[in-house]
Protein backbone atom coordinates (compact mmCIF):
# COMPACT_ATOMS: atom_id res chain seq x y z
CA UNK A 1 -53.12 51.34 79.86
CA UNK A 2 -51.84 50.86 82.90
CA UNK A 3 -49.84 53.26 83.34
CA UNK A 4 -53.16 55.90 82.56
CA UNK A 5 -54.68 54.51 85.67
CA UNK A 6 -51.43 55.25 87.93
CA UNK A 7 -51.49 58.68 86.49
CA UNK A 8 -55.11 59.32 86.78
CA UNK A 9 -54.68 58.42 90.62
CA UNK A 10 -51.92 60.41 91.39
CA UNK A 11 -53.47 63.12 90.00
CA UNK A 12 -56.46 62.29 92.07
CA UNK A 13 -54.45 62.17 95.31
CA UNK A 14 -52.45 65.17 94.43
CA UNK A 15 -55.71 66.93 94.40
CA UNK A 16 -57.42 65.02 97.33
CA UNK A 17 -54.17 66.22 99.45
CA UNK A 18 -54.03 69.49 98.16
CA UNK A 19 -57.58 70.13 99.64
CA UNK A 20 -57.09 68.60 102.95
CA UNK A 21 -54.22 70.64 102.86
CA UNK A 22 -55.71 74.20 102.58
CA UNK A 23 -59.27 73.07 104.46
CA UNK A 24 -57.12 72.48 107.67
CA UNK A 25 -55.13 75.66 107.22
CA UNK A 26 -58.17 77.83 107.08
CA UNK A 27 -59.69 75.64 109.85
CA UNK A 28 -56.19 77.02 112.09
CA UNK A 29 -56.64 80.27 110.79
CA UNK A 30 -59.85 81.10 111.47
CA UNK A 31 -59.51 80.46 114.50
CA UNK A 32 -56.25 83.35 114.95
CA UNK A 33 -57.34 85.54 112.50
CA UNK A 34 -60.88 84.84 110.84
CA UNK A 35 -60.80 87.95 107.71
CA UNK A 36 -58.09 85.99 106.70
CA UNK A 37 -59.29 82.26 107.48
CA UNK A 38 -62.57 82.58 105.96
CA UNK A 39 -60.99 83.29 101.98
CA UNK A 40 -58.78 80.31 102.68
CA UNK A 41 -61.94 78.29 103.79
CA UNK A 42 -63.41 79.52 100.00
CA UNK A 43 -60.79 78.34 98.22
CA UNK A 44 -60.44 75.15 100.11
CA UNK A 45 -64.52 74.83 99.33
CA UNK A 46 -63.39 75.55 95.36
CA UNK A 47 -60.58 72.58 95.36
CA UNK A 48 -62.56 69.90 97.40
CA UNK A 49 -65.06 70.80 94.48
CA UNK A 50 -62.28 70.58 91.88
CA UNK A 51 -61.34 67.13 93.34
CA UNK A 52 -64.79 65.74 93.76
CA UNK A 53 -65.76 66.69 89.86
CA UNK A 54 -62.26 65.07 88.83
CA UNK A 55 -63.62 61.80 90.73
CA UNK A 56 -67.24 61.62 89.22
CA UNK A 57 -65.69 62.35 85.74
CA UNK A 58 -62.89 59.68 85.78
CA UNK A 59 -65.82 57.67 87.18
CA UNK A 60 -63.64 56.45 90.60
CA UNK A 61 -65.38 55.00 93.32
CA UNK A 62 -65.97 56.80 96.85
C-alpha cells in the first residue's frame, strides 16, 4: 500500500512541475514574442487543470 501512495505523489509532482514548468515559459515568452507565448499560456492553463483534477480525484489535500 505504501508504495501506491509514493507513486500516486510522484505522479502528482511530476505533474505539479510539469505545469510550473510551461506556465513560466509562456510567462517569458509572451513577453518576446506574444503569438507564440499566448498558445503556451493555453496549454499551461490545460495541465494546471490536468494536475488540479488528478488532486481532487486522488482526494490530496491543498
Amino acid at each position: 500500500m505504501g508504495s501506491l501512495v509514493k507513486r500516486t505523489q510522484q505522479v502528482e509532482k511530476n505533474k505539479r512541475l510539469l505545469a510550473i514548468g510551461v506556465t513560466a515559459a509562456g510567462v517569458a515568452t509572451c513577453f518576446l514574442t506574444p503569438f507564440i507565448g499566448v498558445p503556451v499560456l493555453v496549454a499551461s492553463a490545460y495541465l494546471g487543470w490536468d494536475w488540479f483534477k488528478f488532486r481532487a480525484k486522488n482526494g490530496m489535500r491543498f
